[in-house]
Each structure stands twice: as structure tokens, then as C-alpha cells.
C-alpha atoms as a PDB file:
ATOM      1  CA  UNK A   1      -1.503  10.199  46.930  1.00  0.00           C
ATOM      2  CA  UNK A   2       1.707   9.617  45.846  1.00  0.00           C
ATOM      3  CA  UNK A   3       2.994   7.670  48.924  1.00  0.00           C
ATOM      4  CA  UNK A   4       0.051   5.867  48.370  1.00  0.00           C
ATOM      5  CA  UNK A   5       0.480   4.618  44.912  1.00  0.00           C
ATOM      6  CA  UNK A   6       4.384   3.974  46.111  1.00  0.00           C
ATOM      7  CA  UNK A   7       3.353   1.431  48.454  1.00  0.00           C
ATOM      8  CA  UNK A   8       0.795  -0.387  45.719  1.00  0.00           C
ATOM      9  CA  UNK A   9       3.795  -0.348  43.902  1.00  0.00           C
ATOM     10  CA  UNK A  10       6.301  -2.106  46.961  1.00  0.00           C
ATOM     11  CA  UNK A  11       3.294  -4.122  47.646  1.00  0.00           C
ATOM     12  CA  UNK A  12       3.206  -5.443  44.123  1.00  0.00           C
ATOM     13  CA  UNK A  13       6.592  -5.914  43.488  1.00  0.00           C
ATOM     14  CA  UNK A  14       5.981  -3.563  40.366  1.00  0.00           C
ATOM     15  CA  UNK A  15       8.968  -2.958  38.451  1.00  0.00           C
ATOM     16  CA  UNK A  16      10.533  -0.776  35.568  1.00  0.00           C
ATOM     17  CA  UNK A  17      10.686  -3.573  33.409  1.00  0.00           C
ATOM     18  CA  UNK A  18       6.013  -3.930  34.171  1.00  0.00           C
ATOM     19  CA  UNK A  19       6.303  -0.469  32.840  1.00  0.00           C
ATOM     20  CA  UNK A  20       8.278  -0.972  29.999  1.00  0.00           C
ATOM     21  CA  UNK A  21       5.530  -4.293  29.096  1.00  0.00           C
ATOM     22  CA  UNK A  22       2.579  -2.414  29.382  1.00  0.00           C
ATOM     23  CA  UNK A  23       4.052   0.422  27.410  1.00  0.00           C
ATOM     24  CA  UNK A  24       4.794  -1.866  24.743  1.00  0.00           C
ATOM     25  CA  UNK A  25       1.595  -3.775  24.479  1.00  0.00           C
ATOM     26  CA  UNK A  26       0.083   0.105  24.783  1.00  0.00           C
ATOM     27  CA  UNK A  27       1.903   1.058  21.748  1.00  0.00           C
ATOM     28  CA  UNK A  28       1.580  -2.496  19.447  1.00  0.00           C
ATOM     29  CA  UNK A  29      -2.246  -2.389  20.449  1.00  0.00           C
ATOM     30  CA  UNK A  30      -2.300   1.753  19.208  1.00  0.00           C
ATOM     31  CA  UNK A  31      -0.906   1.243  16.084  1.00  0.00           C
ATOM     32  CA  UNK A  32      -3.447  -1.795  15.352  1.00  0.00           C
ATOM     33  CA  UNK A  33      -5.948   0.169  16.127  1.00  0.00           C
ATOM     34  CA  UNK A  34      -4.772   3.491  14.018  1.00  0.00           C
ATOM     35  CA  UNK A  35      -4.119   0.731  11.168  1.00  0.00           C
ATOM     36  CA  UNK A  36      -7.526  -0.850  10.754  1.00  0.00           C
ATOM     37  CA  UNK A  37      -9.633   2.268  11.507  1.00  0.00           C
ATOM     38  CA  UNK A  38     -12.086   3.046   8.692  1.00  0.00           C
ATOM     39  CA  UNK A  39     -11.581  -0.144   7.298  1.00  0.00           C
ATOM     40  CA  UNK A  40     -14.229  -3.584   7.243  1.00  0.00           C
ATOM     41  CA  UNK A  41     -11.797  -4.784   9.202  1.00  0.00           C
ATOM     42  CA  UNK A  42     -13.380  -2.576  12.264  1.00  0.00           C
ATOM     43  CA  UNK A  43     -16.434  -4.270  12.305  1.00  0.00           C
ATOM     44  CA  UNK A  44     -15.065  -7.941  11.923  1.00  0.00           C
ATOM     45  CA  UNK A  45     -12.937  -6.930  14.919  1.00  0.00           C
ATOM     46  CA  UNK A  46     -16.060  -5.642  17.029  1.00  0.00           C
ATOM     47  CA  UNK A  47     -17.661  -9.444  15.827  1.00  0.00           C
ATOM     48  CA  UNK A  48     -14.721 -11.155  17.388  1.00  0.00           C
ATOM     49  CA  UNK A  49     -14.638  -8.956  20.358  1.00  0.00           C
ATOM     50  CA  UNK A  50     -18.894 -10.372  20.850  1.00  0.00           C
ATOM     51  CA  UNK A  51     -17.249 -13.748  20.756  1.00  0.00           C
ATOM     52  CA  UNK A  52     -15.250 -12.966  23.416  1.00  0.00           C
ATOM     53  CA  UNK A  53     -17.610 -11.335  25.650  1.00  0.00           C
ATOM     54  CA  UNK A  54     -20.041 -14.259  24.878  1.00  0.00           C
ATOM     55  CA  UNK A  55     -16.808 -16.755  26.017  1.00  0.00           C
ATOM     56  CA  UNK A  56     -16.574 -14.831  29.578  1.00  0.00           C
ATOM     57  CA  UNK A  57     -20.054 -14.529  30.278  1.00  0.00           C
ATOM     58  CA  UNK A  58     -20.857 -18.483  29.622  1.00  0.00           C
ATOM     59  CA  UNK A  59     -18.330 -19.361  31.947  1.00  0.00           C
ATOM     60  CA  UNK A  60     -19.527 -16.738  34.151  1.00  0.00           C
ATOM     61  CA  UNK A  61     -22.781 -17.862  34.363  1.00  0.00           C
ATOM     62  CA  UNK A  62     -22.541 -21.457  34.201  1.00  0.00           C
ATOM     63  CA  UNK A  63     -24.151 -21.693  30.178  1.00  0.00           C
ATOM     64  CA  UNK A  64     -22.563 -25.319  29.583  1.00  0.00           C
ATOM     65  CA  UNK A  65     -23.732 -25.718  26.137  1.00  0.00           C
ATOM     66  CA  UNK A  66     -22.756 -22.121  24.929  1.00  0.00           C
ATOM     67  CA  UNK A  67     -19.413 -22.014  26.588  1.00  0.00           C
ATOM     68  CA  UNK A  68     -18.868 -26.112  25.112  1.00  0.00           C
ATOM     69  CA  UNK A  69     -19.453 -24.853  21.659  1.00  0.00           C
ATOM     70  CA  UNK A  70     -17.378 -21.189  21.589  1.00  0.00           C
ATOM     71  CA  UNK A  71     -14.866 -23.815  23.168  1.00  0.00           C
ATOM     72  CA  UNK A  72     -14.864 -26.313  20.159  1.00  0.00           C
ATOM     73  CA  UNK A  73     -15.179 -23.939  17.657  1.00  0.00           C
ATOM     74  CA  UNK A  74     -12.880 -21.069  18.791  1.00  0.00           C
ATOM     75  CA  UNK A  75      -9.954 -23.065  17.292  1.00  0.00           C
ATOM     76  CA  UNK A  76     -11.210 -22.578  13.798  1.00  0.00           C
ATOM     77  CA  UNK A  77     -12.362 -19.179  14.257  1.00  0.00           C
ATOM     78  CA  UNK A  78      -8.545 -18.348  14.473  1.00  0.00           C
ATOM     79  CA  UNK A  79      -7.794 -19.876  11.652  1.00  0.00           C
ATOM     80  CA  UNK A  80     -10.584 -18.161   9.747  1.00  0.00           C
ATOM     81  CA  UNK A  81      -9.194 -14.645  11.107  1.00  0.00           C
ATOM     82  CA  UNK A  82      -6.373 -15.538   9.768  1.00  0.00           C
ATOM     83  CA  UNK A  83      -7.163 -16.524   6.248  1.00  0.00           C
ATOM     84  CA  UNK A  84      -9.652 -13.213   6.221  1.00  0.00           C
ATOM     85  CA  UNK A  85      -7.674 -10.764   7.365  1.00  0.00           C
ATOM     86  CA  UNK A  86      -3.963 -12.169   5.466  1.00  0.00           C
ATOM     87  CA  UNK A  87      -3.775  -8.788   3.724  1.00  0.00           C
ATOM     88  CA  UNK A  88      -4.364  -6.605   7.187  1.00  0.00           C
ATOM     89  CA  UNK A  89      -1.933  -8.708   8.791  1.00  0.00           C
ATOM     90  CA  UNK A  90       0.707  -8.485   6.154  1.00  0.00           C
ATOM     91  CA  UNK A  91       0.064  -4.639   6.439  1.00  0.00           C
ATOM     92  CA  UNK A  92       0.205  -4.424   9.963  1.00  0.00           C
ATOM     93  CA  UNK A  93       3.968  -5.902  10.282  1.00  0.00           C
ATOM     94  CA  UNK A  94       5.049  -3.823   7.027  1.00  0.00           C
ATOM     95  CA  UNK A  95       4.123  -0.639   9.052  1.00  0.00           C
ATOM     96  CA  UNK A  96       5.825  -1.944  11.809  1.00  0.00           C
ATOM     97  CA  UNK A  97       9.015  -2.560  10.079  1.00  0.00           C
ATOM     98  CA  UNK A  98       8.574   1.505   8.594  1.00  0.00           C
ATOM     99  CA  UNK A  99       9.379   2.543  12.069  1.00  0.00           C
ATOM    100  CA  UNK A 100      12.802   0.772  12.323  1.00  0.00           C
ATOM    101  CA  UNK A 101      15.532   2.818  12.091  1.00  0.00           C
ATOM    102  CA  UNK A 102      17.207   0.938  10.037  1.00  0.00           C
ATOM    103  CA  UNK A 103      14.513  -0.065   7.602  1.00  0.00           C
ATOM    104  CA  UNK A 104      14.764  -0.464   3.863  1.00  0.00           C
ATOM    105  CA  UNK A 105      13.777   2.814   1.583  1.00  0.00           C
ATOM    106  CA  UNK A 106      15.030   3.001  -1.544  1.00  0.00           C
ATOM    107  CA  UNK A 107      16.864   6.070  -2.244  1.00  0.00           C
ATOM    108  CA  UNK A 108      14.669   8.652  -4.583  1.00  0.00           C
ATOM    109  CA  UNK A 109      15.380  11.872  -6.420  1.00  0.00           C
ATOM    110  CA  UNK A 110      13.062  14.407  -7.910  1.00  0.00           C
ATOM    111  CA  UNK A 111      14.803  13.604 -11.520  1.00  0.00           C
ATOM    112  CA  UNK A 112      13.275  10.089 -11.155  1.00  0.00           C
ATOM    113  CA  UNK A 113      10.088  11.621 -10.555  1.00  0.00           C
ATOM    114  CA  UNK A 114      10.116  14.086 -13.268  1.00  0.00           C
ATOM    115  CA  UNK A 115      10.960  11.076 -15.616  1.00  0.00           C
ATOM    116  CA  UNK A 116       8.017   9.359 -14.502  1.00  0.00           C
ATOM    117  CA  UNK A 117       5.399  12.486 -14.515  1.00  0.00           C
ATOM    118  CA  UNK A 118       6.950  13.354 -18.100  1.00  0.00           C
ATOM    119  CA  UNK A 119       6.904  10.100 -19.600  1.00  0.00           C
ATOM    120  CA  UNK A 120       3.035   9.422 -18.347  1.00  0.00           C
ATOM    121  CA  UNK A 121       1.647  12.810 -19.706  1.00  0.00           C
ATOM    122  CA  UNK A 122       3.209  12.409 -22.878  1.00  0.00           C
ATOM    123  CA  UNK A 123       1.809   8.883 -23.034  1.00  0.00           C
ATOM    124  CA  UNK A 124      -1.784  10.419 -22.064  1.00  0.00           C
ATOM    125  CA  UNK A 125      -2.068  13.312 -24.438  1.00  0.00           C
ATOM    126  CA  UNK A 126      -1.291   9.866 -27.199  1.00  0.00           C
ATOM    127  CA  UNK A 127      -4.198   8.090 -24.925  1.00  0.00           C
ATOM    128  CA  UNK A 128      -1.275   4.964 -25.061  1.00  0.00           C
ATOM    129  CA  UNK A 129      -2.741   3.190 -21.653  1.00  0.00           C
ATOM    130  CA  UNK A 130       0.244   2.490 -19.388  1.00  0.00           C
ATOM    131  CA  UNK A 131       0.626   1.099 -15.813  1.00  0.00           C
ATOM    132  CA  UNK A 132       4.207   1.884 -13.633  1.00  0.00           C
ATOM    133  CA  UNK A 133       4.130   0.470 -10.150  1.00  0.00           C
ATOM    134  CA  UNK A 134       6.595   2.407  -7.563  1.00  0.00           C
ATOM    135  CA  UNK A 135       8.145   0.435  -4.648  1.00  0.00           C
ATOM    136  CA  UNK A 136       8.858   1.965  -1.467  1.00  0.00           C
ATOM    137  CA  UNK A 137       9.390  -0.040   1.904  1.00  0.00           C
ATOM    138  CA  UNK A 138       7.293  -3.530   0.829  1.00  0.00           C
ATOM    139  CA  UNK A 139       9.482  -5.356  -1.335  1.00  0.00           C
ATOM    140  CA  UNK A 140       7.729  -6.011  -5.005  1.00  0.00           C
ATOM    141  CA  UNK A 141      10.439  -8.951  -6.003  1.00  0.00           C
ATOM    142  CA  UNK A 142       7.227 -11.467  -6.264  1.00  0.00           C
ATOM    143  CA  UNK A 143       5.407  -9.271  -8.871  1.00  0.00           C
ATOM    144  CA  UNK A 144       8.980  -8.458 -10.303  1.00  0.00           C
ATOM    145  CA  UNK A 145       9.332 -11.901 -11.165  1.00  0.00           C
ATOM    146  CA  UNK A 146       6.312 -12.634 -13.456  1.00  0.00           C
ATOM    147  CA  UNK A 147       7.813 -10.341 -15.946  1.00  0.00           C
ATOM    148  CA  UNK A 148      10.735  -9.942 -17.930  1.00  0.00           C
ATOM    149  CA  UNK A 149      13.375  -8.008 -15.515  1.00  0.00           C
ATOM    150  CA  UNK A 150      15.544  -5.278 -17.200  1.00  0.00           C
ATOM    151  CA  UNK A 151      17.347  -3.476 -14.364  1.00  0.00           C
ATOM    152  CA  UNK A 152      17.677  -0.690 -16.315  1.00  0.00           C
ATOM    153  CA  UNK A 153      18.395   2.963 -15.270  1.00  0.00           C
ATOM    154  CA  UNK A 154      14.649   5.118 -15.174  1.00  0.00           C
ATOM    155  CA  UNK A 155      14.471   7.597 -18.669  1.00  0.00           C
ATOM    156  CA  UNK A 156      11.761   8.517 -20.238  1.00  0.00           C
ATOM    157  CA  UNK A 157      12.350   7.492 -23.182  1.00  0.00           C
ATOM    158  CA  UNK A 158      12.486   3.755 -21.959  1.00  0.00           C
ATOM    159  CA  UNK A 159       9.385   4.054 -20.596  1.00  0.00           C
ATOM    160  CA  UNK A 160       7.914   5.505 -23.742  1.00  0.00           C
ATOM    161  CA  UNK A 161       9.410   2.563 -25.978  1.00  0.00           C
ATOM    162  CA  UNK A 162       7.875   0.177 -23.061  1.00  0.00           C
ATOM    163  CA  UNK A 163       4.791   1.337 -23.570  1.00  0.00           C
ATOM    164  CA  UNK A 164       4.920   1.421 -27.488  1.00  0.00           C
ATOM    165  CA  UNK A 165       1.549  -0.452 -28.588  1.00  0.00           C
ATOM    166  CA  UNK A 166       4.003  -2.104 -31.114  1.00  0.00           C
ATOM    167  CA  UNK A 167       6.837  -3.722 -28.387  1.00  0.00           C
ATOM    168  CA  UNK A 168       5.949  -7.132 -27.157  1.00  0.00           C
ATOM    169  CA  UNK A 169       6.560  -5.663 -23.155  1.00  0.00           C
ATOM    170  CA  UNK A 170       3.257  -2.852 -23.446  1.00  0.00           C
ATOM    171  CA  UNK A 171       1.313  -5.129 -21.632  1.00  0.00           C
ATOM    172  CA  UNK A 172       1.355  -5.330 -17.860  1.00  0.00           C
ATOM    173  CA  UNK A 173       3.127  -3.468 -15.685  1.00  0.00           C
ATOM    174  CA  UNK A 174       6.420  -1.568 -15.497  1.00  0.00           C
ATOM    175  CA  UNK A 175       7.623  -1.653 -11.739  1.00  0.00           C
ATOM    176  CA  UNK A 176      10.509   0.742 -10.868  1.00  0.00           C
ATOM    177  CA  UNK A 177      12.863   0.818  -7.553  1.00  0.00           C
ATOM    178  CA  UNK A 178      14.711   3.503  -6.883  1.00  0.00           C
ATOM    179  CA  UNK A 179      15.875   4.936 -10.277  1.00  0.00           C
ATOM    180  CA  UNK A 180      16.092   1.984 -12.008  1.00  0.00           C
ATOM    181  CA  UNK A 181      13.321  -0.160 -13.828  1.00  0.00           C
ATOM    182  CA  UNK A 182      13.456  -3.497 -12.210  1.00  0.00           C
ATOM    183  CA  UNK A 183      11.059  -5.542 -14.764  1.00  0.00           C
ATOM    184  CA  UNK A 184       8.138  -4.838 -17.540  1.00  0.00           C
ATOM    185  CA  UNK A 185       5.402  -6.793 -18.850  1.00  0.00           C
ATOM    186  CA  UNK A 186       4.394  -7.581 -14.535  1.00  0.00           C
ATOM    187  CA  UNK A 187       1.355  -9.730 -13.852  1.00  0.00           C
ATOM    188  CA  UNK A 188      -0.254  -7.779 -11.288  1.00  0.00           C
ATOM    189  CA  UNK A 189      -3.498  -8.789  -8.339  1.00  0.00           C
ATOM    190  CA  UNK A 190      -6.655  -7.192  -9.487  1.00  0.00           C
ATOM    191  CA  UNK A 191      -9.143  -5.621  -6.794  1.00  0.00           C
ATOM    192  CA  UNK A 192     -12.154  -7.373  -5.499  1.00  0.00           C
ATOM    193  CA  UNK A 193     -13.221  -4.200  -3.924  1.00  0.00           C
ATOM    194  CA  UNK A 194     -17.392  -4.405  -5.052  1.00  0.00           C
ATOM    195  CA  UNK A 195     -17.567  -0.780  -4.581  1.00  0.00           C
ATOM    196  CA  UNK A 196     -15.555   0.236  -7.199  1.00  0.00           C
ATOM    197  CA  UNK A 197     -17.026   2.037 -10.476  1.00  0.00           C
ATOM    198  CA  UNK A 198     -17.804  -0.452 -13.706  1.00  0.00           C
ATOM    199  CA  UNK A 199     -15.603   2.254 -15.825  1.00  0.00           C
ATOM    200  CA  UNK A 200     -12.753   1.431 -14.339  1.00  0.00           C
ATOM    201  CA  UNK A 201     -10.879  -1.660 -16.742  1.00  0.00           C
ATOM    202  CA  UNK A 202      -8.303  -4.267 -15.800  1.00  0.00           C
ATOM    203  CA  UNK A 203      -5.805  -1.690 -15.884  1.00  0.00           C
ATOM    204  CA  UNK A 204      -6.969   0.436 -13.095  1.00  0.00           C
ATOM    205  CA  UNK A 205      -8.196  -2.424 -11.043  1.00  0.00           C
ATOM    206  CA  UNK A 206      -4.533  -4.155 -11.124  1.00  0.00           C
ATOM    207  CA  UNK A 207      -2.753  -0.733  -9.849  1.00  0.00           C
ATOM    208  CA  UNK A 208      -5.570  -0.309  -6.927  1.00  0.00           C
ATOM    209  CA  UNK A 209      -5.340  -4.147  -6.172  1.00  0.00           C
ATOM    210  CA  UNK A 210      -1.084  -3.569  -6.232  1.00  0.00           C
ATOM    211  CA  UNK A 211      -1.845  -0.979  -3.763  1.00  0.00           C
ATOM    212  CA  UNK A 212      -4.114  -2.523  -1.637  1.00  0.00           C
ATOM    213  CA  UNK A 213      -1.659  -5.298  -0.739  1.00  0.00           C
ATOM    214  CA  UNK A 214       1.555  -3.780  -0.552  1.00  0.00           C
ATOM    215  CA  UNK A 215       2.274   0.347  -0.146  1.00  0.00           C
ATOM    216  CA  UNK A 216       3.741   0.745  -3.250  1.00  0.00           C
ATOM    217  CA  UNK A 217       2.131   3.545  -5.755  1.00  0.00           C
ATOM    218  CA  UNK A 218       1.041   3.042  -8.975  1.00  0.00           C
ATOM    219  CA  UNK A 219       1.020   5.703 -11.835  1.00  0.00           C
ATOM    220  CA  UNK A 220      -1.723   4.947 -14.117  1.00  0.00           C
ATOM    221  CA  UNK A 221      -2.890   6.051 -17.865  1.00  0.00           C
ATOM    222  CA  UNK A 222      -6.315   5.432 -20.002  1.00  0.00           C
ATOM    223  CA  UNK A 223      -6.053   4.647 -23.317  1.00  0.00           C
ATOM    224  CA  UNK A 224      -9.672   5.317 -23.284  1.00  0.00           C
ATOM    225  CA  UNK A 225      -9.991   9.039 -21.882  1.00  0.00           C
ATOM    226  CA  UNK A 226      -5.871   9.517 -21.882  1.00  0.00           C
ATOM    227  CA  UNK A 227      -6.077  10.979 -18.172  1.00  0.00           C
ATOM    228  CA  UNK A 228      -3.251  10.120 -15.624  1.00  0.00           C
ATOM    229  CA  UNK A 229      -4.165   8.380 -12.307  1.00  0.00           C
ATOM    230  CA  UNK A 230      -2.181   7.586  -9.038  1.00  0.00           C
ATOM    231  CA  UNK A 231      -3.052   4.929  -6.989  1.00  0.00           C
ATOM    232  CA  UNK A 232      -1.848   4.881  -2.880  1.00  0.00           C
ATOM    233  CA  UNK A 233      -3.266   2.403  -0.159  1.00  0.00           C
ATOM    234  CA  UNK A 234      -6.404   1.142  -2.540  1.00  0.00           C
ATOM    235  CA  UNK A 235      -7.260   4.888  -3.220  1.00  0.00           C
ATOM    236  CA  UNK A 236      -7.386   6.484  -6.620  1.00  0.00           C
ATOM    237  CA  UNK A 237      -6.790  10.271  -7.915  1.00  0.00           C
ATOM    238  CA  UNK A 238      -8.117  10.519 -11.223  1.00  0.00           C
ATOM    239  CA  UNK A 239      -7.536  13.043 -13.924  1.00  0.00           C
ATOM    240  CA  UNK A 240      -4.132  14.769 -12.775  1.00  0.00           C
ATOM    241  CA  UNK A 241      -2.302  17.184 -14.789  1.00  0.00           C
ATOM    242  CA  UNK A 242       1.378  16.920 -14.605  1.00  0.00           C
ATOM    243  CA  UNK A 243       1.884  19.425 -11.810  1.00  0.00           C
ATOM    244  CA  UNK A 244      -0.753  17.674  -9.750  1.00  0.00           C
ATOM    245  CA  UNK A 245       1.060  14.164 -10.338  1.00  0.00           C
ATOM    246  CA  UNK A 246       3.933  15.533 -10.070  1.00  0.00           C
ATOM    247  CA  UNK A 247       2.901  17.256  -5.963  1.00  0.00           C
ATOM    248  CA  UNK A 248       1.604  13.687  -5.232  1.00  0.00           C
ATOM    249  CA  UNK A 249       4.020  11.715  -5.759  1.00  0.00           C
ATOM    250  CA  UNK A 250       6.914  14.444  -4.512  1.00  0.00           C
ATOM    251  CA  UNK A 251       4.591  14.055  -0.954  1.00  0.00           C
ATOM    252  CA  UNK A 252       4.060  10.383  -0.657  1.00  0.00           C
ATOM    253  CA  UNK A 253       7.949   9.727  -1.263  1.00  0.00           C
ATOM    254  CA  UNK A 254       8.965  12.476   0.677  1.00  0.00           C
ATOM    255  CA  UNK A 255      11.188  13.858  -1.545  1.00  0.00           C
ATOM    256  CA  UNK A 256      12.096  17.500  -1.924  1.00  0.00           C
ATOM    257  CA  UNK A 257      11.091  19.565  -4.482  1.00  0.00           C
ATOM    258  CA  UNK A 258      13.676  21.509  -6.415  1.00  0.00           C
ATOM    259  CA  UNK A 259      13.232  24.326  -9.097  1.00  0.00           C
ATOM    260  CA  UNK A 260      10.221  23.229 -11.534  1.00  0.00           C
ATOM    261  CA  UNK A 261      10.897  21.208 -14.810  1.00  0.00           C
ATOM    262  CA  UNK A 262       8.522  21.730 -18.082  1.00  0.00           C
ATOM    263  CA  UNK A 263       6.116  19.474 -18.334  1.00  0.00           C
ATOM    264  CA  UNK A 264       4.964  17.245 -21.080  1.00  0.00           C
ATOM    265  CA  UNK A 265       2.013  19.646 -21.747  1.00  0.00           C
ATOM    266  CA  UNK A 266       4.349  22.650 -22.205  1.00  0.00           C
ATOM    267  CA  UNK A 267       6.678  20.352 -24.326  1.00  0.00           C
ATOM    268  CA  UNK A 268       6.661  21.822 -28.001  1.00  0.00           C
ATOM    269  CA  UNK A 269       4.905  18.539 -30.328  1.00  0.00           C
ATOM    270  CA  UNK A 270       8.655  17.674 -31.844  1.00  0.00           C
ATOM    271  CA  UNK A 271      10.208  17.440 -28.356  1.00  0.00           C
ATOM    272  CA  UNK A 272       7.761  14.782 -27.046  1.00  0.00           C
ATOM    273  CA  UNK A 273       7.638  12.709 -29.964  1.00  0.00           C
ATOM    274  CA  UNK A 274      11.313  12.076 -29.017  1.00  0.00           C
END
């Protein structure tokens, strides 16, 4: 067997650097795969693939007018995959770029969190509704730029006076990179998704639509029901306590959890009104 597949191998002038090419378009076709399954995007890809097989088989068996028109249209139908699958494509090469080596992640400490779980409890058990946007690998600078940038070091009390009904920067979003608060007041994409519930307002539906584009996270709060939400990849945990928010986010930054602070709940009145 072996000698056997040695001399397909002379006979073929197969090389190390075939193996290295099919390895390649193994892995790139793996990870698109991986990406888009249990998406929509699974079944537009199985229509595409019946465009295909429809291509092959006209030439195959001679059907002139079916292979003339898959041949005059295909053009456009690339086109249109493009324009309908923009967001799966920008997607696709951000996860790509994750598994450089030397890729982007801005550095993140569990004190950052804390400020963040503190700061959104305390502005739930006032039901003030606030929205703070978390960057991780996908750059936000284009959502960054549609509000007022502060570049200002992450405490909770700035996000507290953000979120103030009375200042003019409570509405829209806060985004934050690193430890530092980049920019308030952020116009952000809201969802199209038609399967989401009619409860959910404009505030919810810009943090999943944030989310759904790029992989940042978004920490959100009702003024409605004051109950704290994250957001990740277009999914949304509603109704977290601090700890719970707190365990979320600590897991989808990977960052490692130290000795526990007191949360906004356990707080004494005095000390979160500060």
C-alpha cells in the first residue's frame, strides 16, 4: 500500500508544497464552514451550491438554453452574494485575523470590569436606561466617531454622570477600549433581525445590531424594568444580577478572575449614590 501510493505520488510529481495547498484550502474552507453554521447563511449557501450543480450538469448534458442563461446571469449572482452576505464576509476575515499571532486585543483587567458591572447595577436598581459597547479585536473607530470622543480613563463614576438623564451625552452609546472610554453619545446600527421580541426598544436593538456586525459586547440597562443585559454575536442575556454579568463578561474577555468585589446590590444606599 504504501509503495503504492509512493509511486502515485513520483508519478504525479506531487510535492510538499501540494500538501501544504490543500492543507490550506482544508483549513480556510473549515473555518467557513464552522463560521456560518446555524446561521441563514447555511441555506443561501446550499442555494448557490444548486446553481452550481445546475451549471455542471447543463454543460454535461448539452441543455444550451439553461447553461446560456446560468452563464449570463452568474456574473450578477456574485455580486448579489456579495451585497447579501457583506456582514458574513466582514466576519469571516475578522475571525481570521483573531488567529494571528500578532493580532490586536486590547489589554483588559478585572478592575475595568468591576467598574463596568458596578456602574450598570447601580444604574438599574435607578431604572436610568444605559447602553456601553466593549471593543475587543474589531476595531469600533467608525461608531466612535459619531459621538463626542472623551478618551477618558474607565470609573464608575464617569459612567454614572454619562448616563445622568440631566447631561446632554445620556443618549446613545458609551463605547470603551481597554480601560479607557473612547467616546459617548455613539450612533449605533439597529437590528433587522424579524425574530426578535416587540418589547425589546431602540436601546436593545442598537446593542444586538452592534453585535451582530462587529464582536464587540454590549452591556445593556432598561429604564423600563431596570434589568441588566449583555449582548455577544447578536445574542442577548437578559435579567443578570451583578455576579452573573460580572462571570460573562470575565469569560468572553478572557480575563482572570481575582478575589470578589461588592457589588452594587450589596452597596449600602449612601455609597452608590456617590
Amino acid at each position: 500500500m504504501i509503495s503504492r501510493l509512493a509511486g502515485f505520488f513520483v508519478a504525479t510529481d506531487f510535492s510538499w508544497w501540494d500538501v501544504l495547498d490543500i492543507l490550506i484550502v482544508a483549513f480556510v474552507i473549515y473555518e467557513l464552514l464552522q463560521f456560518i453554521r446555524g446561521t441563514h447563511a447555511v441555506q443561501m449557501a446550499l442555494g448557490g451550491m444548486v446553481l452550481v450543480i445546475l451549471y455542471w450538469t447543463s454543460r454535461w448534458a448539452d441543455l444550451e438554453t439553461l447553461n446560456w442563461l446560468l452563464r449570463t446571469f452568474m456574473p450578477y449572482v456574485v455580486f448579489g452574494i456579495i451585497v447579501v452576505f457583506q456582514s458574513e464576509i466582514r466576519k469571516v476575515l475578522a475571525h481570521l485575523g483573531k488567529k494571528l499571532p500578532w493580532a490586536f486585543s486590547p489589554e483588559r483587567k478585572e478592575e475595568t470590569i468591576d467598574e463596568v458591572v458596578l456602574a450598570a447595577t447601580t444604574l438599574a436598581s435607578q431604572k436610568t436606561g444605559a447602553l456601553i459597547v466593549i471593543e475587543r479585536e474589531m476595531g469600533l473607530r467608525s461608531f466612535i466617531e459619531t459621538g463626542i470622543s472623551l478618551d477618558a480613563v474607565l470609573t464608575y463614576d464617569l459612567l454614572i454622570s454619562i448616563f445622568n438623564p440631566g447631561t446632554p451625552l445620556h443618549d446613545g452609546a458609551v463605547v470603551i477600549q481597554g480601560d479607557r472610554v473612547a467616546a459617548a453619545a455613539c450612533f449605533l446600527p439597529l437590528t433587522v433581525n424579524p425574530e426578535l421580541s416587540r418589547t425589546l426598544g431602540s436601546r436593545h436593538r442598537a446593542a444586538i445590531g452592534v453585535t451582530e456586525d462587529t464582536d464587540a459586547l454590549a452591556v445593556v440597562v432598561s429604564e423600563e424594568t431596570g434589568q441588566a443585559s449583555l449582548v455577544a454575536g447578536g445574542e442577548i442575556r437578559r435579567a443578570l444580577d451583578a455576579r452573573t454579568l460580572k462571570q460573562a463578561l470575565l469569560e468572553a474577555l478572557e480575563v482572570e478572575s481575582g478575589p470578589a468585589r461588592p457589588s452594587a446590590a450589596a452597596l449600602p444606599a449612601e455609597a452608590r449614590e456617590k
